[in-house]
C-alpha atoms as a PDB file:
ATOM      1  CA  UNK A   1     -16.213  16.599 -42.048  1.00  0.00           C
ATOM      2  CA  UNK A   2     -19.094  14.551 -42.835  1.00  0.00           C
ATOM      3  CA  UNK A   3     -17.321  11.270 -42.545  1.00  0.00           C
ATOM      4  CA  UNK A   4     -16.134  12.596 -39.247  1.00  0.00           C
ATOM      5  CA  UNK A   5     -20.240  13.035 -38.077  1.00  0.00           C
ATOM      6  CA  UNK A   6     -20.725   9.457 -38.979  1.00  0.00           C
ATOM      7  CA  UNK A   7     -18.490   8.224 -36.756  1.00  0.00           C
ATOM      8  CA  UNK A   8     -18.822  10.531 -33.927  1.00  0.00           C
ATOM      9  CA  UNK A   9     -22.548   9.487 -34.236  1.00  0.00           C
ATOM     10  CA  UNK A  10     -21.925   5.688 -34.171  1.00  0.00           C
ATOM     11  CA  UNK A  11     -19.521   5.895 -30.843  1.00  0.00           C
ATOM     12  CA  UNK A  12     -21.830   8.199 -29.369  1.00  0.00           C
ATOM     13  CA  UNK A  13     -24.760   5.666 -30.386  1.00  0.00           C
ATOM     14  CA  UNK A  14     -22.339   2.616 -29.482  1.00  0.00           C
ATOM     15  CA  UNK A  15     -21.729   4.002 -26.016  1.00  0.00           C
ATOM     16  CA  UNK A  16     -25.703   5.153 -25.461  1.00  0.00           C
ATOM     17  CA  UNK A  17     -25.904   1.039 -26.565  1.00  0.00           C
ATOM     18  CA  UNK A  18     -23.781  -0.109 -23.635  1.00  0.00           C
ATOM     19  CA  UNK A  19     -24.515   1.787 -20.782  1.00  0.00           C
ATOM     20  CA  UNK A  20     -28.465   1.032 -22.140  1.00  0.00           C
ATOM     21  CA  UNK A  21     -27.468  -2.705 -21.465  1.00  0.00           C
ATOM     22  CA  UNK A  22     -25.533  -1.942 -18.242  1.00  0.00           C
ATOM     23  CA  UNK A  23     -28.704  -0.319 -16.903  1.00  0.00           C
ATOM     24  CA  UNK A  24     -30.564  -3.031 -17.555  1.00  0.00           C
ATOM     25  CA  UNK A  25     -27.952  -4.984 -16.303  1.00  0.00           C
ATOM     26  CA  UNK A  26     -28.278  -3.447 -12.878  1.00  0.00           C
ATOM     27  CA  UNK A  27     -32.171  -2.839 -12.761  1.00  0.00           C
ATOM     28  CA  UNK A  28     -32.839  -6.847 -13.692  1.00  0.00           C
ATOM     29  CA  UNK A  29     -30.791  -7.200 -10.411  1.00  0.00           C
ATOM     30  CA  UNK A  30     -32.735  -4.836  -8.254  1.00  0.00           C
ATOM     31  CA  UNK A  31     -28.882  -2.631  -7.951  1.00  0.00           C
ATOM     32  CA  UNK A  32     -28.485   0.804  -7.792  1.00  0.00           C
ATOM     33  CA  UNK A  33     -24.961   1.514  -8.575  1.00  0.00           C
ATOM     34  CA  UNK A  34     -22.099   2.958 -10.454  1.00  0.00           C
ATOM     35  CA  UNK A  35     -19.465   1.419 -12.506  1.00  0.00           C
ATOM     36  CA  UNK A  36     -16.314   2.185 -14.622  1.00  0.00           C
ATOM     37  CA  UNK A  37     -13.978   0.015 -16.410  1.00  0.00           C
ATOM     38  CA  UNK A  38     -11.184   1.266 -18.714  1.00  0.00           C
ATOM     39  CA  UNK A  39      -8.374   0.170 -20.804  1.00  0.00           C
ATOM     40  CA  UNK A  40      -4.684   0.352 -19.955  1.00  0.00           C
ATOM     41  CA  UNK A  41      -4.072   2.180 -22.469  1.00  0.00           C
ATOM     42  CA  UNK A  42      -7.261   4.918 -21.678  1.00  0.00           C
ATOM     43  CA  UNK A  43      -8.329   4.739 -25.369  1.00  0.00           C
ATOM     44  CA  UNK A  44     -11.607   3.021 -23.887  1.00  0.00           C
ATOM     45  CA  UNK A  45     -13.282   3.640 -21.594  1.00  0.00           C
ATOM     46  CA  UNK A  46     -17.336   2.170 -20.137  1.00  0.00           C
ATOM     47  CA  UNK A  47     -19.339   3.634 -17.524  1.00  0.00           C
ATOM     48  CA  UNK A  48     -22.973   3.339 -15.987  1.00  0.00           C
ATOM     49  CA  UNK A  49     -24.371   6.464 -14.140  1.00  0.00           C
ATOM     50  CA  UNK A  50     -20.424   7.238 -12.667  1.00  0.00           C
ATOM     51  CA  UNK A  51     -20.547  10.935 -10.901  1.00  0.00           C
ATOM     52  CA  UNK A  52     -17.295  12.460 -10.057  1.00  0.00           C
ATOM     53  CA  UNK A  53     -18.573  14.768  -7.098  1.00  0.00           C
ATOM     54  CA  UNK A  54     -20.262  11.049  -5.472  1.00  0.00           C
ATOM     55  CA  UNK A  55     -17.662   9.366  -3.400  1.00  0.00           C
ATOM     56  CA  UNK A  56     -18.080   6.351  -0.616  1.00  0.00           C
ATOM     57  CA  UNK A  57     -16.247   5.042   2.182  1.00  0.00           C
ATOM     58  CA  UNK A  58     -13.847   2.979   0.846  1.00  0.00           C
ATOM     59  CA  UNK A  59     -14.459   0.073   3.169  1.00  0.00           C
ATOM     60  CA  UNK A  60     -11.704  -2.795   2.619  1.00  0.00           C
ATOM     61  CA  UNK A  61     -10.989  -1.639  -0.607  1.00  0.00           C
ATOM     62  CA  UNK A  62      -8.763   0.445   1.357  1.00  0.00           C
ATOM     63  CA  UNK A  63      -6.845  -2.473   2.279  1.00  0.00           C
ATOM     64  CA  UNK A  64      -5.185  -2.245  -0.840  1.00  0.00           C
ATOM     65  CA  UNK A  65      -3.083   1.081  -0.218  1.00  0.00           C
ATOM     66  CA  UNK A  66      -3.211   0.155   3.476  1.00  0.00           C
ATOM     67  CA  UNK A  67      -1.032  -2.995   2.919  1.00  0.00           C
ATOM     68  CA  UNK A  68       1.253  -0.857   1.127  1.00  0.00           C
ATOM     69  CA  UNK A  69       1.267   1.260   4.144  1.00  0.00           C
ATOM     70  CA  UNK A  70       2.130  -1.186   6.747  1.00  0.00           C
ATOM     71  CA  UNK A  71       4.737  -2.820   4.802  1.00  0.00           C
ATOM     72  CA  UNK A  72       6.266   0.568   4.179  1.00  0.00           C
ATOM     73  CA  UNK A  73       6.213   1.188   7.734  1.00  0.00           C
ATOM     74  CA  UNK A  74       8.193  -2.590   8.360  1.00  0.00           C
ATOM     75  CA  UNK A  75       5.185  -3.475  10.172  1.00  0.00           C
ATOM     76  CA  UNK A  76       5.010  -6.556   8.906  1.00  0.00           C
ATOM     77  CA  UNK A  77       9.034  -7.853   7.207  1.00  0.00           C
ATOM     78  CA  UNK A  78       7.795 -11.332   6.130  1.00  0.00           C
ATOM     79  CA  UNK A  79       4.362 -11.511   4.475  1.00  0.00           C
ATOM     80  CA  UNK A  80       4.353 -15.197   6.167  1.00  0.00           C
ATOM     81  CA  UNK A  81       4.591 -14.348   9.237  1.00  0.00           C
ATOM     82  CA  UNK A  82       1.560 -14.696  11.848  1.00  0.00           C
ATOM     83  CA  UNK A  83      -0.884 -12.268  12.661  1.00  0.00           C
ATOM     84  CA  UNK A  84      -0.957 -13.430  16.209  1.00  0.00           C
ATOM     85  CA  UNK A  85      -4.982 -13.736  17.129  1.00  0.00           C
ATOM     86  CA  UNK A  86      -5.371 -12.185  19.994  1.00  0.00           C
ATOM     87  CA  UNK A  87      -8.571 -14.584  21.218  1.00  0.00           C
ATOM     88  CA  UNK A  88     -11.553 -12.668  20.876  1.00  0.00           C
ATOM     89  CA  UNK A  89     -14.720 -14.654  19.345  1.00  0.00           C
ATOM     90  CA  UNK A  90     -16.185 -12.356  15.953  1.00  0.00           C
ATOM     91  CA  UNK A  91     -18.922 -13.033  14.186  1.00  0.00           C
ATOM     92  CA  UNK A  92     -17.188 -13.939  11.118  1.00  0.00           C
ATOM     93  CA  UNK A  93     -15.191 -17.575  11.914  1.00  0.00           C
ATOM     94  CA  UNK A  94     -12.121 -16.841   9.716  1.00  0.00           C
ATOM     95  CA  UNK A  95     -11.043 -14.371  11.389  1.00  0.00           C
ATOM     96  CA  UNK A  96     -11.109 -16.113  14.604  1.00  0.00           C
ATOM     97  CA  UNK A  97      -7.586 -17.425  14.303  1.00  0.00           C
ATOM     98  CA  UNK A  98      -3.798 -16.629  12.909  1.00  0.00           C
ATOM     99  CA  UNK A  99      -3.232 -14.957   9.867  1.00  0.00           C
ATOM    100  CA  UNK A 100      -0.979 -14.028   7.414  1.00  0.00           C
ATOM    101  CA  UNK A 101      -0.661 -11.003   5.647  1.00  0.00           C
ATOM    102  CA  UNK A 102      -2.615 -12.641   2.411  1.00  0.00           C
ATOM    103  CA  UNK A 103      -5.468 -14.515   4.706  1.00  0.00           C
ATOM    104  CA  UNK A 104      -5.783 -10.746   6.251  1.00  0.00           C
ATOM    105  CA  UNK A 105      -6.187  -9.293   3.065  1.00  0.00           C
ATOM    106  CA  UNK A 106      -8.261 -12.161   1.614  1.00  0.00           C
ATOM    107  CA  UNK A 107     -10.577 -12.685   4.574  1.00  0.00           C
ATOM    108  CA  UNK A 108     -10.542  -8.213   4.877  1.00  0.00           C
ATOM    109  CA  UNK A 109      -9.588  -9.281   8.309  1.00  0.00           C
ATOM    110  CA  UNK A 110     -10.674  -6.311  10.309  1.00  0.00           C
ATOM    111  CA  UNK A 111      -9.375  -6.823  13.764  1.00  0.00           C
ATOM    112  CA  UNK A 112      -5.807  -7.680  11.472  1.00  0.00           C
ATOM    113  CA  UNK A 113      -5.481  -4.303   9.906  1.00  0.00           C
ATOM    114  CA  UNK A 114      -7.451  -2.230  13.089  1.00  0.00           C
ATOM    115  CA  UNK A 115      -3.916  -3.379  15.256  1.00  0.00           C
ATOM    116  CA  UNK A 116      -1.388  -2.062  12.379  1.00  0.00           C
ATOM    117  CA  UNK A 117      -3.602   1.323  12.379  1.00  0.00           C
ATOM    118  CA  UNK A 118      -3.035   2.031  16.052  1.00  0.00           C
ATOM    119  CA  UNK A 119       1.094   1.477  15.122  1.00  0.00           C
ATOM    120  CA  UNK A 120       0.866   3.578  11.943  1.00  0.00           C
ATOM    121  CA  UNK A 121      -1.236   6.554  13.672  1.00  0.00           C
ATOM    122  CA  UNK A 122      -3.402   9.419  12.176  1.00  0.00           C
ATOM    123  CA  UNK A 123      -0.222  11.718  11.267  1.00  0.00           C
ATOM    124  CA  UNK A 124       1.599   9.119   9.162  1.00  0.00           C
ATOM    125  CA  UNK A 125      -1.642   8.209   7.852  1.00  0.00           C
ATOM    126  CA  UNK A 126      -2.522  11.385   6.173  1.00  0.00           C
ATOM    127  CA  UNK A 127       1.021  11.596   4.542  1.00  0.00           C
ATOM    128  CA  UNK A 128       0.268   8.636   3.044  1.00  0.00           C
ATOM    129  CA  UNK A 129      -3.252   9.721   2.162  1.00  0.00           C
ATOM    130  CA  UNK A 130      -1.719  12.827   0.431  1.00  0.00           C
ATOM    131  CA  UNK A 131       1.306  10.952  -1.432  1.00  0.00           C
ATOM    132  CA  UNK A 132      -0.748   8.873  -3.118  1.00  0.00           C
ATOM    133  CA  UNK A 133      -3.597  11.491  -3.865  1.00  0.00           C
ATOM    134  CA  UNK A 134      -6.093   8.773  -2.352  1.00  0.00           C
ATOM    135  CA  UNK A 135      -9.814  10.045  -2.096  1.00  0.00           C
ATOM    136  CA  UNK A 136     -10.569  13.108  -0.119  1.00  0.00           C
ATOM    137  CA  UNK A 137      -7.498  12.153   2.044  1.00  0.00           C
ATOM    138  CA  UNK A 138      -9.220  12.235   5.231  1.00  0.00           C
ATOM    139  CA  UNK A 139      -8.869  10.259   8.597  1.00  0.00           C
ATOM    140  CA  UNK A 140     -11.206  11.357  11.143  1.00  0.00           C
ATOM    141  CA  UNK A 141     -11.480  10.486  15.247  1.00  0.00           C
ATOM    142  CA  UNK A 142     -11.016   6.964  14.923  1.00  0.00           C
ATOM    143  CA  UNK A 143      -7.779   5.888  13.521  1.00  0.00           C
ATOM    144  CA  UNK A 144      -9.013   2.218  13.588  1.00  0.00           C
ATOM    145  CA  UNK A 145     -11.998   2.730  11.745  1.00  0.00           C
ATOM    146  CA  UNK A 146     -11.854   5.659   9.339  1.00  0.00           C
ATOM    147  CA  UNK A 147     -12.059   3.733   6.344  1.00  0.00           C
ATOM    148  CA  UNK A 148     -15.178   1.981   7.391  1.00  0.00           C
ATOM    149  CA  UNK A 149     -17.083   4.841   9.028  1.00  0.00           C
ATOM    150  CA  UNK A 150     -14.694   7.571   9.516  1.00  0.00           C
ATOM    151  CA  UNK A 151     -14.527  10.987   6.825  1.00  0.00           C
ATOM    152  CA  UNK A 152     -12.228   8.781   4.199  1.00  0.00           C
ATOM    153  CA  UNK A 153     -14.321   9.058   1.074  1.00  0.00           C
ATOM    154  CA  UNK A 154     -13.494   7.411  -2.627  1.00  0.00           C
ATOM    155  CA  UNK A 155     -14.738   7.800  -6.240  1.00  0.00           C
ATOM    156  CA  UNK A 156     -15.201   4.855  -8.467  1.00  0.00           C
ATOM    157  CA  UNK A 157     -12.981   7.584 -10.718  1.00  0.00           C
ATOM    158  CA  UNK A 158     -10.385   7.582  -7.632  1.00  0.00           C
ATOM    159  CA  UNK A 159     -10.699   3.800  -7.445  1.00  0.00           C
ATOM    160  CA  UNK A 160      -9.572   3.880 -11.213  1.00  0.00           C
ATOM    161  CA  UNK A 161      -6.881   6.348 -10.449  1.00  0.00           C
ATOM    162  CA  UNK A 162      -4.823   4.601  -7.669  1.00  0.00           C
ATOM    163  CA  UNK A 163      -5.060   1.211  -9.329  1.00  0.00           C
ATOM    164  CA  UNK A 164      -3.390   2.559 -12.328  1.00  0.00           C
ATOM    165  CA  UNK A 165      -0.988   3.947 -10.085  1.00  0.00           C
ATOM    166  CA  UNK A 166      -0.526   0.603  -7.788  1.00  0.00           C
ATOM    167  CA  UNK A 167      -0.416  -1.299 -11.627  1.00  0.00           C
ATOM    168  CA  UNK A 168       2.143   0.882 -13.163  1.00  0.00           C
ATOM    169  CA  UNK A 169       4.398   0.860  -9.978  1.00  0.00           C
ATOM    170  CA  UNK A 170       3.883   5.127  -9.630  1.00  0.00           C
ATOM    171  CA  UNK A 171       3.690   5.062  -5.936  1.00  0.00           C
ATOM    172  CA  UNK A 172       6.164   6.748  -3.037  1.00  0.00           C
ATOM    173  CA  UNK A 173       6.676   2.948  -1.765  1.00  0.00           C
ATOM    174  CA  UNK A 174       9.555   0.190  -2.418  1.00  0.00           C
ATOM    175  CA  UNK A 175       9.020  -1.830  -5.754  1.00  0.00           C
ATOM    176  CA  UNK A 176       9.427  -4.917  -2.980  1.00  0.00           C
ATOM    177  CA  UNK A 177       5.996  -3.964  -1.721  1.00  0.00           C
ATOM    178  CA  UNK A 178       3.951  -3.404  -4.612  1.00  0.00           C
ATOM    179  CA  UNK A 179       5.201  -7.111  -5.926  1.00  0.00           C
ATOM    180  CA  UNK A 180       4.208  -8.390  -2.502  1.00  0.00           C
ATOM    181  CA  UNK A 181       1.083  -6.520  -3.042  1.00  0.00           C
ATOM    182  CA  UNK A 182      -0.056  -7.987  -6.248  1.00  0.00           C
ATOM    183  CA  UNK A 183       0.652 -11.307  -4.829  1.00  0.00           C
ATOM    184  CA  UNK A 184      -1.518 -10.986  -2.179  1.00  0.00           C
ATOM    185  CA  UNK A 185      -4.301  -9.198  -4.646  1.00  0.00           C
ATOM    186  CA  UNK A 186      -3.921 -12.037  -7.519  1.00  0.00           C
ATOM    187  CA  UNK A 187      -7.616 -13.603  -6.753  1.00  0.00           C
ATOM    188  CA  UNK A 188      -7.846 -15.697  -9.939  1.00  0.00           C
ATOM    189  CA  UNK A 189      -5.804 -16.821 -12.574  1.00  0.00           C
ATOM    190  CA  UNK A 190      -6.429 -19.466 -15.265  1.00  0.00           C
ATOM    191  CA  UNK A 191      -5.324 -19.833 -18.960  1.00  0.00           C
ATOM    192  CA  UNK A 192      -7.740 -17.046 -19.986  1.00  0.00           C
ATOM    193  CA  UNK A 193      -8.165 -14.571 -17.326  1.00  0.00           C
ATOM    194  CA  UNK A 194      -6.144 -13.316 -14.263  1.00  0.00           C
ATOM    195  CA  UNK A 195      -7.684 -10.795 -12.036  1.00  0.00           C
ATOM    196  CA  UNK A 196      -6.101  -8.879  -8.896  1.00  0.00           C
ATOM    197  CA  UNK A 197      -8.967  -7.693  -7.211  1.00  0.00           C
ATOM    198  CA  UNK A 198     -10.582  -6.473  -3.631  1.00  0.00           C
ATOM    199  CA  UNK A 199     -14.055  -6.550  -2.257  1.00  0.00           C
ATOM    200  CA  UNK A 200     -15.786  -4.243   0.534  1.00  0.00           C
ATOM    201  CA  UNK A 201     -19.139  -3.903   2.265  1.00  0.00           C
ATOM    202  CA  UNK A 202     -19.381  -1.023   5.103  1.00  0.00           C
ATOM    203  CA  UNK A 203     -23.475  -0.804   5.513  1.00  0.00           C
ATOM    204  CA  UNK A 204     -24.495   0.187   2.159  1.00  0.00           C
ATOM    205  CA  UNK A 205     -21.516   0.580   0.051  1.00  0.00           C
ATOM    206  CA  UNK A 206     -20.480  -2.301  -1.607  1.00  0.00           C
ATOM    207  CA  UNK A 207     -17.438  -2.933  -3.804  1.00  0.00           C
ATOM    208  CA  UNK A 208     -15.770  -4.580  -6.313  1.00  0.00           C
ATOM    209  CA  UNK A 209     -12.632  -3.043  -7.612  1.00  0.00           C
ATOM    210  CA  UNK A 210      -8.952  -4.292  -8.923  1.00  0.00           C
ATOM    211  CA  UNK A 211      -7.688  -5.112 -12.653  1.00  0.00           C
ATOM    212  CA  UNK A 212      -7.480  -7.961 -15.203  1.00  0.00           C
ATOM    213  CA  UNK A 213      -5.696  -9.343 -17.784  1.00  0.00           C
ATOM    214  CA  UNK A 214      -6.946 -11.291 -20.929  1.00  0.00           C
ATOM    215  CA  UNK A 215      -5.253 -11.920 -24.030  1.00  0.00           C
ATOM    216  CA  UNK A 216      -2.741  -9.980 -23.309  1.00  0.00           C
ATOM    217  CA  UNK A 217      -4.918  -6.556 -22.371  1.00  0.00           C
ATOM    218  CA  UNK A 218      -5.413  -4.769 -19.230  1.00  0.00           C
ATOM    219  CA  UNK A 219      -8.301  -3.672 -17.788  1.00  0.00           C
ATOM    220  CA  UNK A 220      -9.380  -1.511 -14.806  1.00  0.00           C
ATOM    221  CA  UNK A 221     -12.906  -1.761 -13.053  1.00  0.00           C
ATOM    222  CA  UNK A 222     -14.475  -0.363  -9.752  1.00  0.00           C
ATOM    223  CA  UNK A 223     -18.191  -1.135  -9.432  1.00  0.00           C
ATOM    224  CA  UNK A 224     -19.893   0.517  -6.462  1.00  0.00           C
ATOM    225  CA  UNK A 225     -23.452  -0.589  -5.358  1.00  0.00           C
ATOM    226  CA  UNK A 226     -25.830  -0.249  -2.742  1.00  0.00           C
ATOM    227  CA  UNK A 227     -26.273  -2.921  -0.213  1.00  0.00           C
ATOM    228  CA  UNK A 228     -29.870  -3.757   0.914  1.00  0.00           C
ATOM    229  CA  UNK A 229     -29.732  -7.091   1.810  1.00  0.00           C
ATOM    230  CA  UNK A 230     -26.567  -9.840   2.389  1.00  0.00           C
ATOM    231  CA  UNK A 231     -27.382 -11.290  -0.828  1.00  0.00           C
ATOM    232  CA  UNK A 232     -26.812  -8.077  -2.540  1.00  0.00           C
ATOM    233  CA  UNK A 233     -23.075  -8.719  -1.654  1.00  0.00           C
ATOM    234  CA  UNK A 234     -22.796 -11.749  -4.480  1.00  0.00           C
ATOM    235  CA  UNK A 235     -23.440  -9.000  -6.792  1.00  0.00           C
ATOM    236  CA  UNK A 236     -20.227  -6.685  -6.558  1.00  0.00           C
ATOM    237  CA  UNK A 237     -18.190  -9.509  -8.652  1.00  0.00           C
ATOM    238  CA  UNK A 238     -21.205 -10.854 -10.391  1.00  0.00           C
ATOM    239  CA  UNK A 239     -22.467  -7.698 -12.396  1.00  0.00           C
ATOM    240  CA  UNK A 240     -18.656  -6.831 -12.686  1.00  0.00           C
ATOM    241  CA  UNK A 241     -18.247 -10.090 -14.709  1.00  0.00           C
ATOM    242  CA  UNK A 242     -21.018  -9.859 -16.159  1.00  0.00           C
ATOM    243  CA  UNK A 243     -20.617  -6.726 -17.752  1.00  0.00           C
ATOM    244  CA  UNK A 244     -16.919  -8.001 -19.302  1.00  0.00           C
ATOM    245  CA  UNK A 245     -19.304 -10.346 -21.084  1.00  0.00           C
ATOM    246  CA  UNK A 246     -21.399  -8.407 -22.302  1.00  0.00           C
ATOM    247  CA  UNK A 247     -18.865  -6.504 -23.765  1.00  0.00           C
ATOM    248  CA  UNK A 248     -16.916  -9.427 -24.912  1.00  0.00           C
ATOM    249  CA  UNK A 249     -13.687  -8.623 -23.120  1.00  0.00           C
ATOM    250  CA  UNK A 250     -13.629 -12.188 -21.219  1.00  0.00           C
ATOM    251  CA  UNK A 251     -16.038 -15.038 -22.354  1.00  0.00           C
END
């Protein structure tokens, strides 16, 4: 029993350790946020100031069950085939051409995935919502924008949930499109470290969410902060990172 004190007392002092760092982490950066990263296997599991009754619009994270979506529907057969721009000058100059399914995910094309929303409609959408347990499963008025500033709402715990979900291959969709999927998601890979990830930014939610893989281990991670100013935006991947260093998961 006593032995079993010790080491309840060093995790618990191990873990008040970490998130100590993370904090500082986060306050050296001027960021309020939440983060969570966990193992594949769930045995461990690191968190900074994570509250399961806060949730966020998911912003173009949502892009990742939303591809899933519109390939299920046949929307899109060939995930080469053009994204026909339809000529309209936006502020943001790479969307102001074709794209492909991966440049629409890459670039969180919004005009891209706004056209295969009107196709898919609010109906199909929330049978979606509800077969993968996504979020609070809510549309709201504006099928083209609900997951930017409509009633769709996400945990960083939810985040967690559906990536383990996409990762395993557990989701009502053809094996074809989660493959096609993780292609498109794959952001970096090098002899150390591959990581399928997606950003988002919709006013002050910012994210960083997706998995990696180093020697051999996978990890989950979905880092919500609050946006103040555009440089803030660097920092959804950069305290991510950061924090694997610190706790010496990649180098």
């Amino acid at each position: 029993m006593k032995y079993m004190l010790v080491v309840l007392w060093a995790l618990s002092a191990n873990i008040h350790a970490v998130e100590s760092q993370i904090e500082s982490l986060y306050k050296a950066n001027n960021i309020y946020g939440s983060i969570l990263i966990e193992s594949a296997n769930g045995k461990q599991r690191y968190q900074y100031n994570v509250n399961n009754k806060e949730s966020f619009i998911p912003a173009s994270t949502f892009k990742i069950p939303n591809t899933l979506i519109i390939l299920e529907e046949g929307l899109i057969k060939d995930p080469a085939e053009a994204i026909v721009w339809d000529g309209v000058e936006r502020e943001y100059t790479p969307w102001n051409k074709d794209q492909t399914l991966k440049t629409a995910f890459q670039y969180s094309c919004v005009w891209c995935y706004q056209r295969y929303a009107k196709m898919v409609g609010d109906a199909k959408y929330h049978e979606y919502l509800r077969s993968f347990d996504y979020g609070n499963k809510l549309t709201g008025s504006e099928i083209t924008r609900f997951w930017l500033d409509g009633e769709l709402r996400v945990s960083v715990k939810d985040q967690i949930s559906f990536l383990r979900k996409l990762y395993e291959g557990n989701l009502p969709v053809q094996e074809q499109h989660i493959k096609t999927l993780k292609d498109i998601m794959l952001s970096e890979s090098n002899n150390k470290v591959k990581i399928w990830s997606k950003t988002g930014w919709s006013g002050k939610d910012g994210w960083y969410v997706g998995y990696l893989i180093v020697n051999e281990q996978t990890w989950f991670f979905a880092n919500h902060i609050e946006i103040n100013q555009y440089s803030d935006l660097a920092l959804r991947k950069k305290l991510t990172i950061d924090l694997f260093k610190i706790l010496k998961i990649v180098q």
